[in-house]
N, C-alpha and C. Protein backbone atom coordinates (compact mmCIF):
# COMPACT_ATOMS: atom_id res chain seq x y z
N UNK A 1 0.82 -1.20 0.00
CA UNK A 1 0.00 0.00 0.00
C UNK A 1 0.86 1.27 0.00
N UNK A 2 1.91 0.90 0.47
CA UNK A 2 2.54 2.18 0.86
C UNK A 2 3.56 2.98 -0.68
N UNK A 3 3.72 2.05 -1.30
CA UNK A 3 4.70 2.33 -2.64
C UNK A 3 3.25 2.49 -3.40
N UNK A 4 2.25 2.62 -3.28
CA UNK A 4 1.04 3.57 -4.15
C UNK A 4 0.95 4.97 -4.05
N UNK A 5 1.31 5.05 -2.54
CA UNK A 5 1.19 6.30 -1.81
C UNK A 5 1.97 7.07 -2.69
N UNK A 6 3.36 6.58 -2.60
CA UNK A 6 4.68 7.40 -3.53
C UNK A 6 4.40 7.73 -4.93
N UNK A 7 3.57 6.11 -5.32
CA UNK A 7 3.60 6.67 -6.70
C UNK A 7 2.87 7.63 -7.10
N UNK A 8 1.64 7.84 -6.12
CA UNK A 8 0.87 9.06 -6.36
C UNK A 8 1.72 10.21 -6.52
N UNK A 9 2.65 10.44 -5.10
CA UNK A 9 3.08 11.53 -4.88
C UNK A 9 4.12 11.94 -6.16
N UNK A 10 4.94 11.12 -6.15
CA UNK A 10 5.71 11.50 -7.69
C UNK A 10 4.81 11.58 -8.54
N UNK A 11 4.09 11.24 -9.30
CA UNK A 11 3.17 11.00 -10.45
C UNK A 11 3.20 13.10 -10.28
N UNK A 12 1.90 13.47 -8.98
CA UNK A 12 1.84 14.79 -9.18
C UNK A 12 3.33 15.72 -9.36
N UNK A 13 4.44 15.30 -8.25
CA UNK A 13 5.35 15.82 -8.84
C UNK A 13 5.63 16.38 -10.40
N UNK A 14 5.89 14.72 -10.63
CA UNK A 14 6.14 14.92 -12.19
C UNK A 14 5.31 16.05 -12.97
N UNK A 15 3.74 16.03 -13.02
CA UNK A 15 2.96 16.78 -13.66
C UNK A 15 3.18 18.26 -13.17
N UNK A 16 3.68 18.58 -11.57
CA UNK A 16 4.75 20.42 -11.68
C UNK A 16 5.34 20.34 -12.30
N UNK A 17 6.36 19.24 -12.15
CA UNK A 17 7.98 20.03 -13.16
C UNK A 17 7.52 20.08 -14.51
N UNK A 18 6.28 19.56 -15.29
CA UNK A 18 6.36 19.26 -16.49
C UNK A 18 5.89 20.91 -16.94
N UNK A 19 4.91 21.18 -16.27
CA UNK A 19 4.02 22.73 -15.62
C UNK A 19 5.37 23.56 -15.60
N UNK A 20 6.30 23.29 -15.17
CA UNK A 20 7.29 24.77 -14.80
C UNK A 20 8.08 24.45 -16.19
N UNK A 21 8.38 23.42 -16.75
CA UNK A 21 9.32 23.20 -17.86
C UNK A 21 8.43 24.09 -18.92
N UNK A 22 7.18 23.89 -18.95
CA UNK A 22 6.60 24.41 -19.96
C UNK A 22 6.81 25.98 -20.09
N UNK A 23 6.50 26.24 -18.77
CA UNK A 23 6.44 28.14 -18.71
C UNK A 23 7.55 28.17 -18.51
N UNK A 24 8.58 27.64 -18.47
CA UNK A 24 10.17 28.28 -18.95
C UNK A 24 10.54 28.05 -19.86
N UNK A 25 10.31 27.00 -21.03
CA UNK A 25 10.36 27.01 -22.39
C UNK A 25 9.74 28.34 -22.92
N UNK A 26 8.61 28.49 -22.52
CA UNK A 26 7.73 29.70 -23.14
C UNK A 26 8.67 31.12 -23.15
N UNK A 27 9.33 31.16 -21.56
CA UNK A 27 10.33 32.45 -20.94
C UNK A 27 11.48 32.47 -22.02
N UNK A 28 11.99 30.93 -22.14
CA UNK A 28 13.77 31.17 -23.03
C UNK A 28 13.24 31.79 -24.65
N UNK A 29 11.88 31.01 -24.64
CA UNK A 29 11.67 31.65 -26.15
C UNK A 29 11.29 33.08 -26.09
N UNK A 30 10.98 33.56 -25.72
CA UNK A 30 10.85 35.50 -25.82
C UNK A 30 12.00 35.90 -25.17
N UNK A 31 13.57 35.23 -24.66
CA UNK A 31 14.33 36.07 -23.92
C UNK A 31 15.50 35.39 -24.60
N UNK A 32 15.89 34.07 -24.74
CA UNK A 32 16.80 33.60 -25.03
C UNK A 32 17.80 33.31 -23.58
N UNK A 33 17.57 33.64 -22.70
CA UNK A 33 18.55 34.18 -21.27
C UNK A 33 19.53 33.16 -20.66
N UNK A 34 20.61 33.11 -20.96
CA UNK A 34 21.30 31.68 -20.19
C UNK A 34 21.07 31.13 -18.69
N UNK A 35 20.34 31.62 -17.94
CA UNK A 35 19.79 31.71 -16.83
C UNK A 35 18.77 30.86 -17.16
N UNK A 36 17.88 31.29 -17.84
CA UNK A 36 16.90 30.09 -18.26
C UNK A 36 16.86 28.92 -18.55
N UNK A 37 17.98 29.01 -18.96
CA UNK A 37 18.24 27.60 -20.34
C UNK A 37 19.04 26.70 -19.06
N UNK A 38 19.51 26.89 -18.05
CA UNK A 38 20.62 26.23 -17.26
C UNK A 38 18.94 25.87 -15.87
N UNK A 39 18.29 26.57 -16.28
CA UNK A 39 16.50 26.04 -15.13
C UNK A 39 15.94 24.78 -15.96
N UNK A 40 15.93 25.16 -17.10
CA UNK A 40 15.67 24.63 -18.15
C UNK A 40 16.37 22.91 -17.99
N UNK A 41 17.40 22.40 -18.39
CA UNK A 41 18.42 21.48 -18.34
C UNK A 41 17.96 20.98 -16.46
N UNK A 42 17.85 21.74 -15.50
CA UNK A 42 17.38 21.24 -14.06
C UNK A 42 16.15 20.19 -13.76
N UNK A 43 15.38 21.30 -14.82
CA UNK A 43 13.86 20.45 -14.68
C UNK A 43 13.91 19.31 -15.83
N UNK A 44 14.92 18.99 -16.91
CA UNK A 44 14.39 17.72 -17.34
C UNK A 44 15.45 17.00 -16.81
N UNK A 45 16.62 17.41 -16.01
CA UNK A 45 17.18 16.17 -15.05
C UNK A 45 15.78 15.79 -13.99
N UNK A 46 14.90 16.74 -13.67
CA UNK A 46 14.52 16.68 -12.50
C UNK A 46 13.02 15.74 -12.70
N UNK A 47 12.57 15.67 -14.46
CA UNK A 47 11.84 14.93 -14.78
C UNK A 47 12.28 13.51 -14.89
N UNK A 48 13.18 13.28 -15.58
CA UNK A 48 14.11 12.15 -15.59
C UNK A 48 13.88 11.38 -14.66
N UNK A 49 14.52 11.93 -13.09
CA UNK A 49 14.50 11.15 -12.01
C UNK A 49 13.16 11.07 -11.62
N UNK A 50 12.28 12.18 -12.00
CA UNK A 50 10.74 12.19 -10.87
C UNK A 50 10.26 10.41 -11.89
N UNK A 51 10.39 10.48 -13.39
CA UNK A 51 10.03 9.56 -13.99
C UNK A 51 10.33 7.97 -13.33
N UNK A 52 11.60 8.20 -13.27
CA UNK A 52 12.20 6.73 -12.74
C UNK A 52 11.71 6.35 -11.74
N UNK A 53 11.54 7.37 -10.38
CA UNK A 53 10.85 7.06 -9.50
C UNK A 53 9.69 6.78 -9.70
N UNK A 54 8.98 7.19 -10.11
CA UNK A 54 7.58 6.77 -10.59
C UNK A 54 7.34 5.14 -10.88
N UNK A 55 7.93 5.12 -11.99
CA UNK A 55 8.08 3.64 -12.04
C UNK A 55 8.69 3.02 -11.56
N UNK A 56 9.60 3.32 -10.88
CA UNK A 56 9.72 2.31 -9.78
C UNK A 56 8.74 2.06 -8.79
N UNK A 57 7.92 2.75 -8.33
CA UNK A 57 7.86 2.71 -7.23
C UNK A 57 5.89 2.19 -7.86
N UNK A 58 5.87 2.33 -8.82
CA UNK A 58 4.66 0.96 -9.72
C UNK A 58 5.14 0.07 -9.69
N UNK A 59 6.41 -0.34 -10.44
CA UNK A 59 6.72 -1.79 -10.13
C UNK A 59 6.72 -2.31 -8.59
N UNK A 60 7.27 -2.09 -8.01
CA UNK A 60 7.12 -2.32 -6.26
C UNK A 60 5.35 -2.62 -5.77
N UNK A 61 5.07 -1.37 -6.12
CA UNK A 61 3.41 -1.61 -6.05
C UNK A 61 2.97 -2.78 -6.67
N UNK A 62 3.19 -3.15 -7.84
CA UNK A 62 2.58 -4.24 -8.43
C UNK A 62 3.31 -5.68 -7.50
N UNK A 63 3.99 -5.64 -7.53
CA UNK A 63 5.20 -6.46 -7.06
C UNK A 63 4.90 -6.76 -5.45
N UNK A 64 4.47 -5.97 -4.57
CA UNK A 64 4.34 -6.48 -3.43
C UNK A 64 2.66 -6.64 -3.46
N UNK A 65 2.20 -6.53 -4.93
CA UNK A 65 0.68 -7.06 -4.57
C UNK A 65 0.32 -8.38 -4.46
N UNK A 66 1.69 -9.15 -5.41
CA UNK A 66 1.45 -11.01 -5.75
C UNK A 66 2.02 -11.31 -4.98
């Protein structure tokens, strides 16, 4: 039960960072700003991992269901 809990919680994670990646794509395109672009590169490391966790933590769920 408890690795559902997580996966919820990452799952919403994931769907912010995807939310902030978007409106800073939107920012680098009207500014170009290297400041951006280095937030930018943060949040899809930061999707990356929210992803992995995610599924991991489904597999576990599935996994301690059998």
């Amino acid at each position: 039960m408890k690795y559902w809990i997580f996966f919820i919680i990452f799952g919403l994670l994931n769907i912010c960072t995807l939310t902030e990646y978007k409106r800073n794509s939107k920012r680098y395109k009207e500014s170009s700003d290297e400041r951006i672009k280095k937030i930018l590169l943060l949040n899809v490391i930061s999707m990356i991992a929210g992803i992995t966790a995610t599924v991991l933590c489904l597999i576990f769920a599935v996994y301690d269901k059998f």
